[in-house]
Protein backbone atom coordinates (compact mmCIF):
# COMPACT_ATOMS: atom_id res chain seq x y z
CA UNK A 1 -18.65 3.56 -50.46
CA UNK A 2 -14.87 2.95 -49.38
CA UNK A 3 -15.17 6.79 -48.33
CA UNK A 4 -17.65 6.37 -46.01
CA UNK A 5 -16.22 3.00 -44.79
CA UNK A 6 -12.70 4.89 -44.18
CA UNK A 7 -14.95 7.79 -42.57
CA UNK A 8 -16.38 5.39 -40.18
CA UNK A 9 -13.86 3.92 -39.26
CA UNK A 10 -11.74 6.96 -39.10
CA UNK A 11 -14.39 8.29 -36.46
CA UNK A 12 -14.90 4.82 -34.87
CA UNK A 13 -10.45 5.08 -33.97
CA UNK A 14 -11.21 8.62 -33.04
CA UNK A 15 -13.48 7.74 -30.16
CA UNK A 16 -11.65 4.79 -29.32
CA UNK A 17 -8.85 7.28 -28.72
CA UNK A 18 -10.99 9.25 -26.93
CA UNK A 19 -12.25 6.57 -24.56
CA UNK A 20 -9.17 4.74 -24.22
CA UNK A 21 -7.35 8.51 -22.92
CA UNK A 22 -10.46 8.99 -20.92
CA UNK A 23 -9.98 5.14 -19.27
CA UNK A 24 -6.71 6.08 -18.70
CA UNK A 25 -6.70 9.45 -16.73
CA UNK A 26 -9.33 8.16 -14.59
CA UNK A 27 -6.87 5.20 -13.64
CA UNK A 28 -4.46 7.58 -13.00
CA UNK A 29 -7.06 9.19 -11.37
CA UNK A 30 -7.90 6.64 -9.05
CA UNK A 31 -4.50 5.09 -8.44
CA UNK A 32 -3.43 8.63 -7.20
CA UNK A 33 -5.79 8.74 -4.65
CA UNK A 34 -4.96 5.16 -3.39
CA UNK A 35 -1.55 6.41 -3.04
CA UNK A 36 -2.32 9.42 -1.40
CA UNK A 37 -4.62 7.33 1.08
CA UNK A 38 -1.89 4.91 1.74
CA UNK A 39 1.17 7.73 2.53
CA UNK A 40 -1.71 8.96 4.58
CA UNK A 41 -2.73 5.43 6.41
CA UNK A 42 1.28 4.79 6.83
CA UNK A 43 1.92 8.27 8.13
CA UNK A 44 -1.01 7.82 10.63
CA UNK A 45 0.27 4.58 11.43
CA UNK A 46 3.78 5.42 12.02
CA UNK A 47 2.92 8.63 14.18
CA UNK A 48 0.40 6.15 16.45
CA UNK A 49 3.87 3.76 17.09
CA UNK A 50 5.69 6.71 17.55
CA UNK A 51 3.03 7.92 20.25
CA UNK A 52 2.88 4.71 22.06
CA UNK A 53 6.28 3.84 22.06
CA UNK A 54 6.95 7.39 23.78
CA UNK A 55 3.85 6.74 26.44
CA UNK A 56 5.90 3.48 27.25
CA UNK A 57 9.91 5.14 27.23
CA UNK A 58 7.39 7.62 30.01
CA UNK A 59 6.13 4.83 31.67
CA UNK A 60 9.31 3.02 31.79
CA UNK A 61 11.30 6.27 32.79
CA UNK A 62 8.56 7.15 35.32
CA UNK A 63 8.62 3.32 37.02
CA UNK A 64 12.45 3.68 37.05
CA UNK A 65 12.27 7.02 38.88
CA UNK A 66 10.07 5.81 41.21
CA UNK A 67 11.90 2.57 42.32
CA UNK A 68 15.52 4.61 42.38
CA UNK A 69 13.73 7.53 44.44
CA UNK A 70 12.36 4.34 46.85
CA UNK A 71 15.96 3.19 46.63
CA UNK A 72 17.69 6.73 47.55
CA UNK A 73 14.50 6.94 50.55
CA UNK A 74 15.85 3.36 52.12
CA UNK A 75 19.37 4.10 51.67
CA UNK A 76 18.80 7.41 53.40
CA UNK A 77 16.92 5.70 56.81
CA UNK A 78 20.04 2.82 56.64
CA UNK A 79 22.52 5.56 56.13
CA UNK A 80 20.66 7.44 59.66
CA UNK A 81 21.46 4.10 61.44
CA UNK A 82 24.31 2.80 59.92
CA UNK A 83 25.77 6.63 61.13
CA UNK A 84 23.92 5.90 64.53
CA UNK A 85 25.35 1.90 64.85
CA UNK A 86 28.94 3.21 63.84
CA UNK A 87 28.76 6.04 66.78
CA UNK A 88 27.70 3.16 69.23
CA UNK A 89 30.59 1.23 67.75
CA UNK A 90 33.13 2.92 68.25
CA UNK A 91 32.03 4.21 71.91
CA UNK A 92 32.25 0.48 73.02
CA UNK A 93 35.29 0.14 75.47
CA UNK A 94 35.89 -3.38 74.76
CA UNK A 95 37.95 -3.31 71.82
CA UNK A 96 36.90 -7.06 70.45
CA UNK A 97 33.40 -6.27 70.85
CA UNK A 98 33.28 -2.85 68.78
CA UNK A 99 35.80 -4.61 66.24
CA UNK A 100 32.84 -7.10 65.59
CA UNK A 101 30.42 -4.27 65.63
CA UNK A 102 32.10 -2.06 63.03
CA UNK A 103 32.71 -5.63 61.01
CA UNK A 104 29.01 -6.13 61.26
CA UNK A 105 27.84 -2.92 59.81
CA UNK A 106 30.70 -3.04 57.11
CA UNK A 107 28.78 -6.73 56.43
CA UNK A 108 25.84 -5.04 56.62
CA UNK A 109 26.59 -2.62 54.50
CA UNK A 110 27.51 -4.87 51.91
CA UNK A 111 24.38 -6.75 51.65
CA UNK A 112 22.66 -3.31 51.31
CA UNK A 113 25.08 -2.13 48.69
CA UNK A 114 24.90 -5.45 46.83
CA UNK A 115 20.91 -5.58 47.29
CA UNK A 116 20.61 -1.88 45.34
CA UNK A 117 22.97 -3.89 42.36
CA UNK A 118 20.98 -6.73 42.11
CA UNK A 119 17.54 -4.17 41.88
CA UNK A 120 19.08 -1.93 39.24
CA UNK A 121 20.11 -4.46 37.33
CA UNK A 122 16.98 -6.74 37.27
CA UNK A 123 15.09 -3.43 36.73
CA UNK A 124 17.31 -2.99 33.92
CA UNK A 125 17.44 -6.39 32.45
CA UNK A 126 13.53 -5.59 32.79
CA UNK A 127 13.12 -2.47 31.13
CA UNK A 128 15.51 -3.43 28.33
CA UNK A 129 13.05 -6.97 27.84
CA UNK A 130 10.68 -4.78 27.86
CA UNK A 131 12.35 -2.14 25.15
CA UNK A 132 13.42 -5.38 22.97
CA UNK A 133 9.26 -6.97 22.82
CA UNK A 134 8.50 -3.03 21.94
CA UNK A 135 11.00 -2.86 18.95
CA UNK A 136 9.99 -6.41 17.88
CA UNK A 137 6.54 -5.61 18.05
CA UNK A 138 6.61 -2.09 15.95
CA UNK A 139 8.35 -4.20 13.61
CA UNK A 140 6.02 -6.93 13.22
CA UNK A 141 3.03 -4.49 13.05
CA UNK A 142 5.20 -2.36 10.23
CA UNK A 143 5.63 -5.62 8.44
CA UNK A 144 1.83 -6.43 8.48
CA UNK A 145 0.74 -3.14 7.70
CA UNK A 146 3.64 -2.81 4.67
CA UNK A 147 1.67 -6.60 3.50
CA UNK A 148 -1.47 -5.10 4.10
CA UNK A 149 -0.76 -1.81 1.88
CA UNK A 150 0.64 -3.95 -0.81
CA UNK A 151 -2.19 -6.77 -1.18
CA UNK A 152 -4.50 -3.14 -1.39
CA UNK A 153 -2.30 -1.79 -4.32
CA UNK A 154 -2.26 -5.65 -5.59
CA UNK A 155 -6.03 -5.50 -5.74
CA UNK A 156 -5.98 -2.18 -6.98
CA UNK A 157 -4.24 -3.22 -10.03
CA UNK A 158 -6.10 -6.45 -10.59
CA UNK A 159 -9.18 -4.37 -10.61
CA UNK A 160 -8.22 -2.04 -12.96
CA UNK A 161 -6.28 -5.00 -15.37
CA UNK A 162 -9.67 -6.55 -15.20
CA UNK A 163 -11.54 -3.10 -16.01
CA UNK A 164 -9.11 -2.98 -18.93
CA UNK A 165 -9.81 -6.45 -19.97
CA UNK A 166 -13.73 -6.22 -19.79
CA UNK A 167 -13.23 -2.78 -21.99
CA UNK A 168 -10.78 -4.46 -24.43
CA UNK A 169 -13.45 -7.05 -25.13
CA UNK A 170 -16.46 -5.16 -25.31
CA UNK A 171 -14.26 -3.08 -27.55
CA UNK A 172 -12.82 -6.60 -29.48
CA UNK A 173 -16.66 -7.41 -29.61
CA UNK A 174 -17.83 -4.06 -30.94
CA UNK A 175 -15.27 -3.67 -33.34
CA UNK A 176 -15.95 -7.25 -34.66
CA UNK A 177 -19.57 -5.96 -35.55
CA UNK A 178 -18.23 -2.95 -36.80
CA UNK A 179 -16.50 -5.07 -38.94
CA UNK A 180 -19.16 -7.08 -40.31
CA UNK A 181 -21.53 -4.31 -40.96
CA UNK A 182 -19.53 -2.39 -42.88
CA UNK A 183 -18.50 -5.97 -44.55
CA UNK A 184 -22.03 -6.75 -45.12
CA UNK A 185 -22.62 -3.13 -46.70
CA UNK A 186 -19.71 -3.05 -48.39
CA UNK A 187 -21.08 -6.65 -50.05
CA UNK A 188 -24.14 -5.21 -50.85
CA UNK A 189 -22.73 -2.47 -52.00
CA UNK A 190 -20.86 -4.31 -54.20
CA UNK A 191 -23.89 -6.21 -55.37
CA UNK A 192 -25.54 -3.34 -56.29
CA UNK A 193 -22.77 -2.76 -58.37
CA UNK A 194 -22.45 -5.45 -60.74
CA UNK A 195 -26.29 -5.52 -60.86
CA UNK A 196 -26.59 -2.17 -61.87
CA UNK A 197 -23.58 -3.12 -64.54
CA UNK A 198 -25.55 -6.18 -65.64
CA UNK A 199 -28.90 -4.05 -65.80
CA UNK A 200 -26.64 -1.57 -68.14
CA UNK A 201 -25.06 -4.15 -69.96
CA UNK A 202 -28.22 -5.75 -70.96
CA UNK A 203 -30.11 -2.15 -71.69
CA UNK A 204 -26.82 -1.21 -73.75
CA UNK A 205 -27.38 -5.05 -75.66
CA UNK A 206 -30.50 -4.33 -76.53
CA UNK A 207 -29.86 -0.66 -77.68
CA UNK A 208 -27.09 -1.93 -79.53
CA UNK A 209 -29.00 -4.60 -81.57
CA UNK A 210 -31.74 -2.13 -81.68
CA UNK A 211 -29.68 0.32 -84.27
CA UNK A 212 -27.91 -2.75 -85.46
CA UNK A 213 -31.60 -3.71 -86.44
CA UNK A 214 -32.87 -0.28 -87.92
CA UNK A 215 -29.14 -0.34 -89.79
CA UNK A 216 -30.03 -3.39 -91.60
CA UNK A 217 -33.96 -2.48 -92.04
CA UNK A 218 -32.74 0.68 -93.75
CA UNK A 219 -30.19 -0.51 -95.53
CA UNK A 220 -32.20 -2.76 -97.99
């Protein structure tokens, strides 16, 4: 009977092993793929900020190519009449009054000049606003996505330690009952035992008085 107990019991651990190796590729399995899913989400992800933070540096570099070729197209009609006022200028015969004209073109000139500074650099103060909001919003997305990919994992794992706690007690619970059969058969093995001795103890009794009997019968 302990044979068979150890045999069962042997081959009860065996499949146990079995299962438990079985449980455990396929969460290896499974957490492999997640992983490969999430490089693959992040790598998507990355390449779409990538994209659309080069469709805005092309937006940005096309707007700024625009306003400076607008820019070079004014400064090219003022420089045809600045050339044209300065040639008027300096044909004047009054010397006072082409003195004041060459002053105000010089003035003129220097609103012009100081008009082009004051674009470029709001355009620039612009576009670099604009570059700052872009980097601070790729960073907040990469910071919600990185939360994202780790409350998945997170769940991931919870899922499986709960898997792994629902198998551990069905196992707990089988093994338990396991336990208690062979405890019970082992019991009634045992039972059978010691009645079987008693039965032979008795049967051997009455043998025994049964020649002690003839013995005596004989013996007179």
């Amino acid at each position: 009977m302990e044979d068979r107990v150890q045999e069962e019991q042997a081959a009860g651990d065996e499949r146990y092993d079995a299962a438990f190796a079985a449980v455990e590729a396929e969460k290896a399995r499974l957490t492999q793929e997640m992983s490969d899913a999430i490089a693959d989400s992040i790598a998507s992800f990355e390449a779409t900020l990538a994209k659309g933070k080069a469709d805005c540096d092309a937006a940005r570099q096309a707007a700024q190519d625009c306003l400076y070729a607008f820019i070079d197209a004014r400064l090219a009609d003022w420089g045809a009449k600045a050339d044209a006022e300065r040639i008027n200028a300096e044909w004047q015969e009054d010397s006072y009054y082409r003195y004041n004209l060459l002053r105000l073109l010089g003035e003129k000139q220097d609103a012009i000049d100081q008009a082009v500074a004051d674009a470029q650099a709001a355009w620039t103060a612009d576009n670099n606003a604009v570059a700052a909001d872009g980097v601070a919003w790729r960073a907040l997305r990469r910071q919600l996505f990185a939360e994202f990919t780790a409350d998945v994992r997170q769940a991931h794992a919870d899922a499986q330690a709960q898997d792994w706690a629902d198998i551990e007690a069905i196992v707990a619970d089988r093994t338990a009952s396991l336990d208690a059969r062979l405890a019970d058969q082992q019991a009634q093995h045992t039972a059978n035992i010691e009645a079987t001795r008693a039965t032979f103890k008795h049967n051997l009794k009455e043998v025994y008085n049964y020649n002690s009997y003839d013995i005596e019968t004989t013996s007179h």
